[in-house]
C-alpha atoms as a PDB file:
ATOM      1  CA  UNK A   1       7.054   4.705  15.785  1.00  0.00           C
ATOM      2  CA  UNK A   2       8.917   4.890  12.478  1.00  0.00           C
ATOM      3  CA  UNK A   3      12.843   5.163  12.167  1.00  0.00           C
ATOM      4  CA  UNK A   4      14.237   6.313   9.063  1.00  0.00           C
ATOM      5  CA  UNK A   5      17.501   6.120   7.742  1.00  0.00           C
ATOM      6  CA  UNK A   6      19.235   8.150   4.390  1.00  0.00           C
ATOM      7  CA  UNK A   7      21.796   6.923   2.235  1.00  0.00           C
ATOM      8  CA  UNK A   8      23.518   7.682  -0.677  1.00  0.00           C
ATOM      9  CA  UNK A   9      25.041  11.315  -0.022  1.00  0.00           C
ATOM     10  CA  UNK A  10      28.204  12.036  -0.907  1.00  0.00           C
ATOM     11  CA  UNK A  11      30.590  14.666  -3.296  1.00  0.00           C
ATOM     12  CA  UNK A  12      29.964  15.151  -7.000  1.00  0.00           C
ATOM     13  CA  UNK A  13      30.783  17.285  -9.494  1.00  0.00           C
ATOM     14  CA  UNK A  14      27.916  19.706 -10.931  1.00  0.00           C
ATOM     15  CA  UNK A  15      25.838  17.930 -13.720  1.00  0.00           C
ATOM     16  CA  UNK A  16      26.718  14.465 -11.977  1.00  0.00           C
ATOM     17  CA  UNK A  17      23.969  12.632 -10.130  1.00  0.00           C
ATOM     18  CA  UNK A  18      23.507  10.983  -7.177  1.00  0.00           C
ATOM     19  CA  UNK A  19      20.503   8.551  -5.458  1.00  0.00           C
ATOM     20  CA  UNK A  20      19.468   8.899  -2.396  1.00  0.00           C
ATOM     21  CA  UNK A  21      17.499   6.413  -0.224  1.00  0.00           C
ATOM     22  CA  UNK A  22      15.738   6.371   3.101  1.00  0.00           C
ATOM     23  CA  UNK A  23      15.200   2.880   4.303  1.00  0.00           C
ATOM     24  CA  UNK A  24      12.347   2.834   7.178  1.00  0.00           C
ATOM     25  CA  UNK A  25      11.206   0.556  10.104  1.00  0.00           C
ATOM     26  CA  UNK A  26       8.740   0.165  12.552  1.00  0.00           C
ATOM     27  CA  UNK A  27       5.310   0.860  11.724  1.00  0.00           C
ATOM     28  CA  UNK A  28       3.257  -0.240   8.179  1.00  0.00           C
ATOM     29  CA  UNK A  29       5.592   1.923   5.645  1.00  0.00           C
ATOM     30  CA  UNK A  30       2.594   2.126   2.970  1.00  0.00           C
ATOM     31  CA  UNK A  31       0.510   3.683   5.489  1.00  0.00           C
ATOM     32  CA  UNK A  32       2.732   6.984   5.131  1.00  0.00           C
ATOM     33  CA  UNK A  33       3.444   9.455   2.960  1.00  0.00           C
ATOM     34  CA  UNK A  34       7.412  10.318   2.553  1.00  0.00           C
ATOM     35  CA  UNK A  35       8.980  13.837   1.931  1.00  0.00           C
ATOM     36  CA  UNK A  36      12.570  14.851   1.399  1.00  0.00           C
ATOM     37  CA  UNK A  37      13.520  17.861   2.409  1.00  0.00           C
ATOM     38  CA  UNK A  38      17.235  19.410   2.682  1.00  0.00           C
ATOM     39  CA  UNK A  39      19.022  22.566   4.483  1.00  0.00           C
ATOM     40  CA  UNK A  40      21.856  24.045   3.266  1.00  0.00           C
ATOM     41  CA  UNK A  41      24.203  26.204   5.697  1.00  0.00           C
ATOM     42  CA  UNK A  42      23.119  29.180   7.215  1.00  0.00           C
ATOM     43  CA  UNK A  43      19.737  29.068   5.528  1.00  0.00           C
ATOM     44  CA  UNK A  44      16.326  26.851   6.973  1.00  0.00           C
ATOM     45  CA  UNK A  45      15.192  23.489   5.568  1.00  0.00           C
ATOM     46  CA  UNK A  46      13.085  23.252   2.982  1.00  0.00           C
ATOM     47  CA  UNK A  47      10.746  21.133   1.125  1.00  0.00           C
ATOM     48  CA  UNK A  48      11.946  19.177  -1.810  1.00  0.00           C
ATOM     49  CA  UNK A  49       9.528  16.355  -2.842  1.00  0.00           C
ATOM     50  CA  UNK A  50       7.027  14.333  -1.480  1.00  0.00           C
ATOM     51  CA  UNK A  51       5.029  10.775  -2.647  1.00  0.00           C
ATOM     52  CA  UNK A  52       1.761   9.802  -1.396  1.00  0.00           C
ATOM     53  CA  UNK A  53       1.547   6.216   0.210  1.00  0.00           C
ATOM     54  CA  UNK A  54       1.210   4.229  -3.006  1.00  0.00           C
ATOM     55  CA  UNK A  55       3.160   6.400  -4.984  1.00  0.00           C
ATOM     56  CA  UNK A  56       0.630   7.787  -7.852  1.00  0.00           C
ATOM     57  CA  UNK A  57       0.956  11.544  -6.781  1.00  0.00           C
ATOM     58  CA  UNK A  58       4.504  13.225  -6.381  1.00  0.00           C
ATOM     59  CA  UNK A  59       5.414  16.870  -5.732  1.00  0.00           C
ATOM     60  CA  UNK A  60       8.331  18.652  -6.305  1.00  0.00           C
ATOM     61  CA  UNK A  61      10.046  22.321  -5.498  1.00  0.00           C
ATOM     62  CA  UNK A  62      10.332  24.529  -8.659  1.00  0.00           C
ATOM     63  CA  UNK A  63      13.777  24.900  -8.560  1.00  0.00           C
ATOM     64  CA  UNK A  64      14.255  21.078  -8.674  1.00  0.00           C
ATOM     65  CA  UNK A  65      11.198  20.377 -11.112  1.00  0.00           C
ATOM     66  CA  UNK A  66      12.495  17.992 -14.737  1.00  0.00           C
ATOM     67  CA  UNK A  67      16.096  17.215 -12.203  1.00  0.00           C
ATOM     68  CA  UNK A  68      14.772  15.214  -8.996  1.00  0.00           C
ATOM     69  CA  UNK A  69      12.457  11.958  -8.949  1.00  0.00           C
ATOM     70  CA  UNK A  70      10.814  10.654  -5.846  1.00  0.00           C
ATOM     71  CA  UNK A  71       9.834   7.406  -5.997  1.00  0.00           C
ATOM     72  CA  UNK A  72       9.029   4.468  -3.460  1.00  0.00           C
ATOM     73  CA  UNK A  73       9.198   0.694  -2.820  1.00  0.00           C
ATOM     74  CA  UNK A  74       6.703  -0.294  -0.385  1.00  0.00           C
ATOM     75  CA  UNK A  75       7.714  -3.514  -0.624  1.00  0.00           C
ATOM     76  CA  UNK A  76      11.211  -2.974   0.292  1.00  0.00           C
ATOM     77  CA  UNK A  77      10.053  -0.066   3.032  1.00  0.00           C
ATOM     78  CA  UNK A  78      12.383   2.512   1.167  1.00  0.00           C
ATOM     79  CA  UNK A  79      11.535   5.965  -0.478  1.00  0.00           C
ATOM     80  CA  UNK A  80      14.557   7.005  -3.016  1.00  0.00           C
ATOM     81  CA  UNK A  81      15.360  10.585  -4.223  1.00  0.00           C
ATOM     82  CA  UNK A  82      17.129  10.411  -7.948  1.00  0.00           C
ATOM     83  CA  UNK A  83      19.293  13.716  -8.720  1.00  0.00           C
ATOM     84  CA  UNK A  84      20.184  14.452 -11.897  1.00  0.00           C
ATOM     85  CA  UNK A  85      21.696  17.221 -13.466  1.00  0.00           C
ATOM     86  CA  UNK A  86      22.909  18.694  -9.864  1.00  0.00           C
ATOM     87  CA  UNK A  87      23.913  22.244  -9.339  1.00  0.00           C
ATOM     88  CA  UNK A  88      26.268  23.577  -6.153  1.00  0.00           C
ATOM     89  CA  UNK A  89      22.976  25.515  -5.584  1.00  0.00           C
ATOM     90  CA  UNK A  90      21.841  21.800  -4.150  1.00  0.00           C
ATOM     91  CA  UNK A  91      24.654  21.453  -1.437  1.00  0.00           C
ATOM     92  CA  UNK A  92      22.317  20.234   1.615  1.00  0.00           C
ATOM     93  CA  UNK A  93      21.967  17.937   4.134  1.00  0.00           C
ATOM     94  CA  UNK A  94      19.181  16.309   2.688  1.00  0.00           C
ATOM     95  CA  UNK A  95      16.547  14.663   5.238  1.00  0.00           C
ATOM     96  CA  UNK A  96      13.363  12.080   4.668  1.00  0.00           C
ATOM     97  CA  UNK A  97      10.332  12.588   6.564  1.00  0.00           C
ATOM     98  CA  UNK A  98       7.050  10.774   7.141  1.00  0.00           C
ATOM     99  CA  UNK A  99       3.732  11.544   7.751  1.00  0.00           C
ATOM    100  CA  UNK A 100       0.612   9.898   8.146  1.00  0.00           C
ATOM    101  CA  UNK A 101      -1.776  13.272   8.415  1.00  0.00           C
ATOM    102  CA  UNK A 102      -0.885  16.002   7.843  1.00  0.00           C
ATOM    103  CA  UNK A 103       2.541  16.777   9.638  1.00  0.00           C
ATOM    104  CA  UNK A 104       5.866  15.636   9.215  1.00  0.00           C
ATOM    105  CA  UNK A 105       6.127  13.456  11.988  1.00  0.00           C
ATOM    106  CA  UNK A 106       9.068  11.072  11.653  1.00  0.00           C
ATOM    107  CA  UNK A 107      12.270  12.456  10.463  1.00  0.00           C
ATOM    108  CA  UNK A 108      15.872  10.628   9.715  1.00  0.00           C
ATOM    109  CA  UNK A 109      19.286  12.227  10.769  1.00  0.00           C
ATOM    110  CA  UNK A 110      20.581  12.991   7.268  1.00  0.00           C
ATOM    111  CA  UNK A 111      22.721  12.821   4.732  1.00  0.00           C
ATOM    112  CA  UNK A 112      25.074  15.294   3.416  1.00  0.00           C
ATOM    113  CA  UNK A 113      24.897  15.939  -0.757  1.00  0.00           C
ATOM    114  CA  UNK A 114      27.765  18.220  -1.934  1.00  0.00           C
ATOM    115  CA  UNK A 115      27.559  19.582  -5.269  1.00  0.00           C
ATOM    116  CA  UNK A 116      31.146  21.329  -6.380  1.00  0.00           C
ATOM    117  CA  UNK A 117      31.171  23.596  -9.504  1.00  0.00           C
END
């Protein structure tokens, strides 16, 4: 069993940033890979970026491609999300999620990022 908690949410205006963490417990940490995902109101969560266990390979949604690094600290059992350049458009509750195959199968309760114009 892995828990997962995020961190970090909060208001800002658009073109601030914010950093988001998800500190995790339980099993081995560096034997999962982490996603963040977020879902705004009204419409259904989606993927926003995902690291691989030792953090070599990263992925990323278009629309947050060159704005949004993933990045992890095994040794510290956290997985961070750094937002730059935010938009409202990225108003979400934003969610961390791991996985050791190949579903999501450990998910934290959230944290709410709101982006005002």
């Amino acid at each position: 069993q892995v828990q997962l908690v995020e961190s970090g949410g909060g208001l800002v205006q658009a073109g601030g940033s914010l950093r988001l963490s998800c500190a995790a417990s339980g099993r081995t940490f560096s034997s999962y890979a982490m996603g963040w995902f977020r879902q705004a109101p009204g419409k259904e969560r989606e993927f926003v970026a995902a690291i691989n266990w030792s953090g070599g390979s990263t992925y990323y949604v278009d629309s947050v491609k060159g704005r949004f690094t993933i990045s992890r600290d095994n040794a510290k059992n956290t997985v961070y999300l750094q937002m730059n350049s935010l938009k409202p458009e990225d108003t979400a509750v934003y969610y961390c999620a791991a996985r050791a195959n190949a579903l999501y199968e450990y998910w934290g309760q959230g944290t709410q990022v709101t982006v005002s114009s």
